[in-house]
C-alpha atoms as a PDB file:
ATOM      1  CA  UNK A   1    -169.986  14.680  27.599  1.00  0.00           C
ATOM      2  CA  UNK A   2    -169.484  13.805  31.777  1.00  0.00           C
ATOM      3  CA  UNK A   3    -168.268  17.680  31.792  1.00  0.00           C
ATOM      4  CA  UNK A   4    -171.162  18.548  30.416  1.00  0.00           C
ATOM      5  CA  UNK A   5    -173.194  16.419  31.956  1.00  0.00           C
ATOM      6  CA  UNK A   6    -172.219  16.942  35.826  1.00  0.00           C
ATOM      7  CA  UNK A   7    -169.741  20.066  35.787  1.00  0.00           C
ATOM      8  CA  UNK A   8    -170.035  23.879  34.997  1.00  0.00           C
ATOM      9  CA  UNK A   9    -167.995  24.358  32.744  1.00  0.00           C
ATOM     10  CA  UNK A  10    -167.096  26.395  29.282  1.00  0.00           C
ATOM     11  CA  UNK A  11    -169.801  24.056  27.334  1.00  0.00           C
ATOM     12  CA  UNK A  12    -172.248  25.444  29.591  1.00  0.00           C
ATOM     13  CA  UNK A  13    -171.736  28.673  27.461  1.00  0.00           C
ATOM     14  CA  UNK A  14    -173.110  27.423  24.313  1.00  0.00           C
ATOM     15  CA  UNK A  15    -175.420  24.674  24.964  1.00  0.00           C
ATOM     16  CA  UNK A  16    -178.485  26.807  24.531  1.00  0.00           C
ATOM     17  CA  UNK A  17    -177.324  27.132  20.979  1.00  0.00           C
ATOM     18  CA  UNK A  18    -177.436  25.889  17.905  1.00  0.00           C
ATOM     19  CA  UNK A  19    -174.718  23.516  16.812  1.00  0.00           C
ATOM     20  CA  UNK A  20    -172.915  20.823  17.896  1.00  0.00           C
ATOM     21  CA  UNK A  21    -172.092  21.104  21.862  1.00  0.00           C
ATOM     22  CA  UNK A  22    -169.958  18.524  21.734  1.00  0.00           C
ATOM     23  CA  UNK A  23    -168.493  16.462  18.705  1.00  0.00           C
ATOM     24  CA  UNK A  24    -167.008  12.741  18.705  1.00  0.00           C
ATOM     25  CA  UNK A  25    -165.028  11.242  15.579  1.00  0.00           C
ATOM     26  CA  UNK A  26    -164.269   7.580  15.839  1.00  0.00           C
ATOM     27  CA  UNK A  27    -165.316   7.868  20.054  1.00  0.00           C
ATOM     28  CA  UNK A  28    -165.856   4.492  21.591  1.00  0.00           C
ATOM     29  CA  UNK A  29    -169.294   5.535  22.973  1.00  0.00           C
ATOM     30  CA  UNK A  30    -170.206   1.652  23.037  1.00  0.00           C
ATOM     31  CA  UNK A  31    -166.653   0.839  24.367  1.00  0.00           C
ATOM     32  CA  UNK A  32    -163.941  -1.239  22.489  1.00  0.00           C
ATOM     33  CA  UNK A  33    -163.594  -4.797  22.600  1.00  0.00           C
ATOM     34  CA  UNK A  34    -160.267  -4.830  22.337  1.00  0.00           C
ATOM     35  CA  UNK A  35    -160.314  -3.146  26.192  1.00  0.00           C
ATOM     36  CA  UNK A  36    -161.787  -6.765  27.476  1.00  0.00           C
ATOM     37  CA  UNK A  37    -158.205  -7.967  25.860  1.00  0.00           C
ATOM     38  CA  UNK A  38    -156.299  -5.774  27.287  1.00  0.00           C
ATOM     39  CA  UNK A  39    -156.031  -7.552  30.953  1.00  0.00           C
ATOM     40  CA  UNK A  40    -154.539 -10.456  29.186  1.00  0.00           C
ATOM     41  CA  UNK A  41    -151.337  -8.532  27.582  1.00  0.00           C
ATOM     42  CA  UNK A  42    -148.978 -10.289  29.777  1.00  0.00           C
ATOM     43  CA  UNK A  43    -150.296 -13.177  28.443  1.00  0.00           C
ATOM     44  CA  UNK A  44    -150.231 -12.696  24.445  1.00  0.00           C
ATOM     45  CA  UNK A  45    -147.393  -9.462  24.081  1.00  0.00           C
ATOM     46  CA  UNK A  46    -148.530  -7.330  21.653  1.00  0.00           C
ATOM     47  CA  UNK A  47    -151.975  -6.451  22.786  1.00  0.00           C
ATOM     48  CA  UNK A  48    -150.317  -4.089  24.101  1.00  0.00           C
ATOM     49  CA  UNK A  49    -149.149  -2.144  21.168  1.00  0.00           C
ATOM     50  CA  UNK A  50    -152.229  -2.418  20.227  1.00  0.00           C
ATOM     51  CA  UNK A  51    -153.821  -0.591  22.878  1.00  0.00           C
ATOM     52  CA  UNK A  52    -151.095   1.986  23.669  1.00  0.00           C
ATOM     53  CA  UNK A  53    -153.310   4.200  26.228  1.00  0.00           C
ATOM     54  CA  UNK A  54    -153.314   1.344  28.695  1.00  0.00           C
ATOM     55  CA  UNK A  55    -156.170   0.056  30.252  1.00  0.00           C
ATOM     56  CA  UNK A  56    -159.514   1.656  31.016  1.00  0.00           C
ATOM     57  CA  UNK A  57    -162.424   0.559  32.637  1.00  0.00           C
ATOM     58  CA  UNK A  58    -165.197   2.751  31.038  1.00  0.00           C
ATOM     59  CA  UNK A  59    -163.725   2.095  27.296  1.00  0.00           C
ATOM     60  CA  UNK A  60    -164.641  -1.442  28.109  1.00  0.00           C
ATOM     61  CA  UNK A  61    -168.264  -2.263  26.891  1.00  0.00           C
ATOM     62  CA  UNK A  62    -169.543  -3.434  30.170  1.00  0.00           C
ATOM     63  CA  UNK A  63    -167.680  -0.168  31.308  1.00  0.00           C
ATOM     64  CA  UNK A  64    -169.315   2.316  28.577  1.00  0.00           C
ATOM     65  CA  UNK A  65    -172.596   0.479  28.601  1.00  0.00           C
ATOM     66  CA  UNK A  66    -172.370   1.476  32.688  1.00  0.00           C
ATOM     67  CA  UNK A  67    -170.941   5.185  32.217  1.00  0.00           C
ATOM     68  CA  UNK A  68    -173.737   6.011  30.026  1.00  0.00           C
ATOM     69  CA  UNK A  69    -176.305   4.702  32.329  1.00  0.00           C
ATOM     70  CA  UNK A  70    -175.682   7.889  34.103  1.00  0.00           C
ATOM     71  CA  UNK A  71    -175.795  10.077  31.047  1.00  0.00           C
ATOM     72  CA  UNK A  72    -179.230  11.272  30.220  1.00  0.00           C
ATOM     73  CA  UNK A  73    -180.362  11.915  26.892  1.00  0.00           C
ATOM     74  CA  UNK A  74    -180.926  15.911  27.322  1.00  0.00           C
ATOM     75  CA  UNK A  75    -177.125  15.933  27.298  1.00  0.00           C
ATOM     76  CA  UNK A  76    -176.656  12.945  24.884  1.00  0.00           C
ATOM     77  CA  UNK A  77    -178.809  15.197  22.187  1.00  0.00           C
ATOM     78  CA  UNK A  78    -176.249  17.782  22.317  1.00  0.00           C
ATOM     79  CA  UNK A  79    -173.686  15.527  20.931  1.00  0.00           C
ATOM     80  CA  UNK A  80    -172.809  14.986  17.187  1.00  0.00           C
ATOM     81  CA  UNK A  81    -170.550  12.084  16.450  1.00  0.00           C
ATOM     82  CA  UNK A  82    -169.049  10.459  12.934  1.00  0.00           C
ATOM     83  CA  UNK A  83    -168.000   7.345  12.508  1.00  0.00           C
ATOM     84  CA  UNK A  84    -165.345   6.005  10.334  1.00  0.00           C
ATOM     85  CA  UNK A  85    -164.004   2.236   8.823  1.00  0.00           C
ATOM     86  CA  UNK A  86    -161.543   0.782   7.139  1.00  0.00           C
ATOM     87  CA  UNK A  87    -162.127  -0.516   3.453  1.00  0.00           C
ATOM     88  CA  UNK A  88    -163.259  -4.067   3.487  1.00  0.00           C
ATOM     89  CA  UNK A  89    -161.505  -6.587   3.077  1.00  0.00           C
ATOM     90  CA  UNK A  90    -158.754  -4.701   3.978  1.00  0.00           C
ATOM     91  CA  UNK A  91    -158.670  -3.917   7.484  1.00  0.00           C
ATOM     92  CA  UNK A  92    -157.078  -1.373   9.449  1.00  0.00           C
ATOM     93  CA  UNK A  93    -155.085  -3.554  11.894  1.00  0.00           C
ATOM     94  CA  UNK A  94    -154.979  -7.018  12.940  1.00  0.00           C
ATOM     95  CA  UNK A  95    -157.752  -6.155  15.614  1.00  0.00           C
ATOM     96  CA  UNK A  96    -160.130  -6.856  12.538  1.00  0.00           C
ATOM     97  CA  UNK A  97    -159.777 -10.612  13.501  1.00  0.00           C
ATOM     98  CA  UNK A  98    -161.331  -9.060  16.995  1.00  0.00           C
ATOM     99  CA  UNK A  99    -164.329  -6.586  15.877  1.00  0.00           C
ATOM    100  CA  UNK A 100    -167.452  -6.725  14.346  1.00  0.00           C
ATOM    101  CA  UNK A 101    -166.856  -5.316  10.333  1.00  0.00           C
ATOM    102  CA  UNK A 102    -167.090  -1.963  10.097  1.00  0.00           C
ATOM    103  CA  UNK A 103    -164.893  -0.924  12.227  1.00  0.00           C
ATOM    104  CA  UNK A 104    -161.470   1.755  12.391  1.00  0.00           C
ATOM    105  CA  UNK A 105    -159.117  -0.863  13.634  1.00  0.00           C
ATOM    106  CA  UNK A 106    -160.668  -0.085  17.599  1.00  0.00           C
ATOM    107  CA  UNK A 107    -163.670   0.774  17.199  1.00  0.00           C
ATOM    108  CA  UNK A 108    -166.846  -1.106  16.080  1.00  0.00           C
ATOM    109  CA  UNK A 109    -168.852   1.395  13.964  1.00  0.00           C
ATOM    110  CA  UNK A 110    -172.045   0.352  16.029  1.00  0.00           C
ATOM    111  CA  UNK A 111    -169.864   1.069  19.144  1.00  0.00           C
ATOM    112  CA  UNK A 112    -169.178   4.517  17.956  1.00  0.00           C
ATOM    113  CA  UNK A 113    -172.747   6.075  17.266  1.00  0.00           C
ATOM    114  CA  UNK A 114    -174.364   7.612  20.824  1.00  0.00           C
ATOM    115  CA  UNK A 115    -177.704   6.463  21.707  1.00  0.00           C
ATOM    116  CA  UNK A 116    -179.564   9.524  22.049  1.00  0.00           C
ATOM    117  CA  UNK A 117    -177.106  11.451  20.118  1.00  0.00           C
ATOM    118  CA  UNK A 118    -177.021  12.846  16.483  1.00  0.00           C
ATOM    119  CA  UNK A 119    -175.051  10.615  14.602  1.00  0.00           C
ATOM    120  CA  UNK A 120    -174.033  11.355  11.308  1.00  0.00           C
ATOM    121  CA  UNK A 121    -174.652   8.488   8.346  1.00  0.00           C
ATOM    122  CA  UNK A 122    -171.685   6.158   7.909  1.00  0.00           C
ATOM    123  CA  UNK A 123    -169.274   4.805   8.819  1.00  0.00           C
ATOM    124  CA  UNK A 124    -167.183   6.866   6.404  1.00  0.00           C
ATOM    125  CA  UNK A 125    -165.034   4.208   4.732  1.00  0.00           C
ATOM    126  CA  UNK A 126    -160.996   4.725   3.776  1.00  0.00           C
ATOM    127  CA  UNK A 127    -160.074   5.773   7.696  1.00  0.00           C
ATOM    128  CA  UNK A 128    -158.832   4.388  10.641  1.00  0.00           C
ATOM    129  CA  UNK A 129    -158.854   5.472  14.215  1.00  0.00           C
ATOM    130  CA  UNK A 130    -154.997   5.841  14.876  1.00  0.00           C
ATOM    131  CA  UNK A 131    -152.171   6.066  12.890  1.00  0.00           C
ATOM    132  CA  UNK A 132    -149.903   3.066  11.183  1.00  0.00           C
ATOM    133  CA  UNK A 133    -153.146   1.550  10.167  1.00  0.00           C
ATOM    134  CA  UNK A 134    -153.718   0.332   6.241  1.00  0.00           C
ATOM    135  CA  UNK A 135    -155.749   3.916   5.956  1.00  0.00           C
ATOM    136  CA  UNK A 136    -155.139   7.337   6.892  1.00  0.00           C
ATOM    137  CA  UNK A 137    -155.916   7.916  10.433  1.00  0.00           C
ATOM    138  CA  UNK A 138    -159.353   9.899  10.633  1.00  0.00           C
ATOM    139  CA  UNK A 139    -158.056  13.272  12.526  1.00  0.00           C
ATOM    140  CA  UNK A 140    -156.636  14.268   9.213  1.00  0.00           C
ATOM    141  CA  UNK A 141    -159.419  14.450   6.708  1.00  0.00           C
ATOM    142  CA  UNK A 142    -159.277  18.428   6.481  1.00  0.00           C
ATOM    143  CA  UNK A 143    -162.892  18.719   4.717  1.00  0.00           C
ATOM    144  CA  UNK A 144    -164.436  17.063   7.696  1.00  0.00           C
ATOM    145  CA  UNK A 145    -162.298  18.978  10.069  1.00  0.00           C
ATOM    146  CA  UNK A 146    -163.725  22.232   8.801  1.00  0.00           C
ATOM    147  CA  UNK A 147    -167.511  20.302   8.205  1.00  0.00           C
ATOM    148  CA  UNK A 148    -166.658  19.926  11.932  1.00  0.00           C
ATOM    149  CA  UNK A 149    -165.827  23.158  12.703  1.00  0.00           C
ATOM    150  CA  UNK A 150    -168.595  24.639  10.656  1.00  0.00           C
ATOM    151  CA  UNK A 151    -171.084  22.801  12.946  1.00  0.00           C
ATOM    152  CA  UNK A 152    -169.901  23.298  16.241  1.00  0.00           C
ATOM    153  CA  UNK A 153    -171.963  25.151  18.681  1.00  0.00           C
ATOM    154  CA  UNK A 154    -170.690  28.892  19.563  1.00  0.00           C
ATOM    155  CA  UNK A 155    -171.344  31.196  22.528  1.00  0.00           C
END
């Protein structure tokens, strides 16, 4: 979305037509609480296996909320995004303790539908966001893979 946003680059191609320009699945557009933890993993030691791609700023939702401040919502239109949630009450990791219900294990499903964006009814429930969670992880689900691929933008 940035790319597309502020740089010329191959999305630029197809974002005159129809489709999906750009697609999220399980994307923290509302940032992850679990980020705000992450500063304290010296502290309590597995936050960080929980959070295995380190610390970042704009995943954050102070940080996200900022980031898309700067987004506006001619390119936020040409994104489509899904959400997905665990099964409750069975969670997807211990992070449920942590995040709002639904969520993928990181993600809040509020946190993952894009203001200004076309996001798909859900949270699709029986998924989580990354692998060794209670459900499958949501990359995997080949129907919406090739639902995905069916509505993606071409040039």
């Amino acid at each position: 979305l940035h790319a597309l946003t502020y740089y010329n680059s191959g999305l630029n191609k197809v974002s005159g037509s129809r489709g999906a320009v750009v697609q999220g699945l399980a994307s923290p557009w509302g940032g992850s609480a679990l980020m705000n933890l992450y500063g304290y993993w010296r502290l309590i030691p597995f936050i960080g296996s929980v959070i295995p791609c380190g610390f970042v700023a704009e995943l954050t939702p102070q940080g996200a909320a900022l980031w898309l401040q700067v987004i506006p919502m001619k390119s936020r239109g040409l994104v489509t995004t899904e959400r997905v949630a665990g099964v409750p009450p069975i969670p997807c990791f211990l992070s449920q303790l942590l995040l709002k219900v639904p969520n993928d294990g990181v993600v809040e499903a509020d946190a993952a539908a894009l203001a200004g964006g076309t996001n798909v009814p859900g949270p699709e429930l029986g998924e989580c966001h990354a692998t060794d969670m209670a459900f499958p992880v949501c990359t995997i689900d080949h129907s919406r893979n090739a639902r995905m691929n069916k509505r993606a933008a071409r040039p």
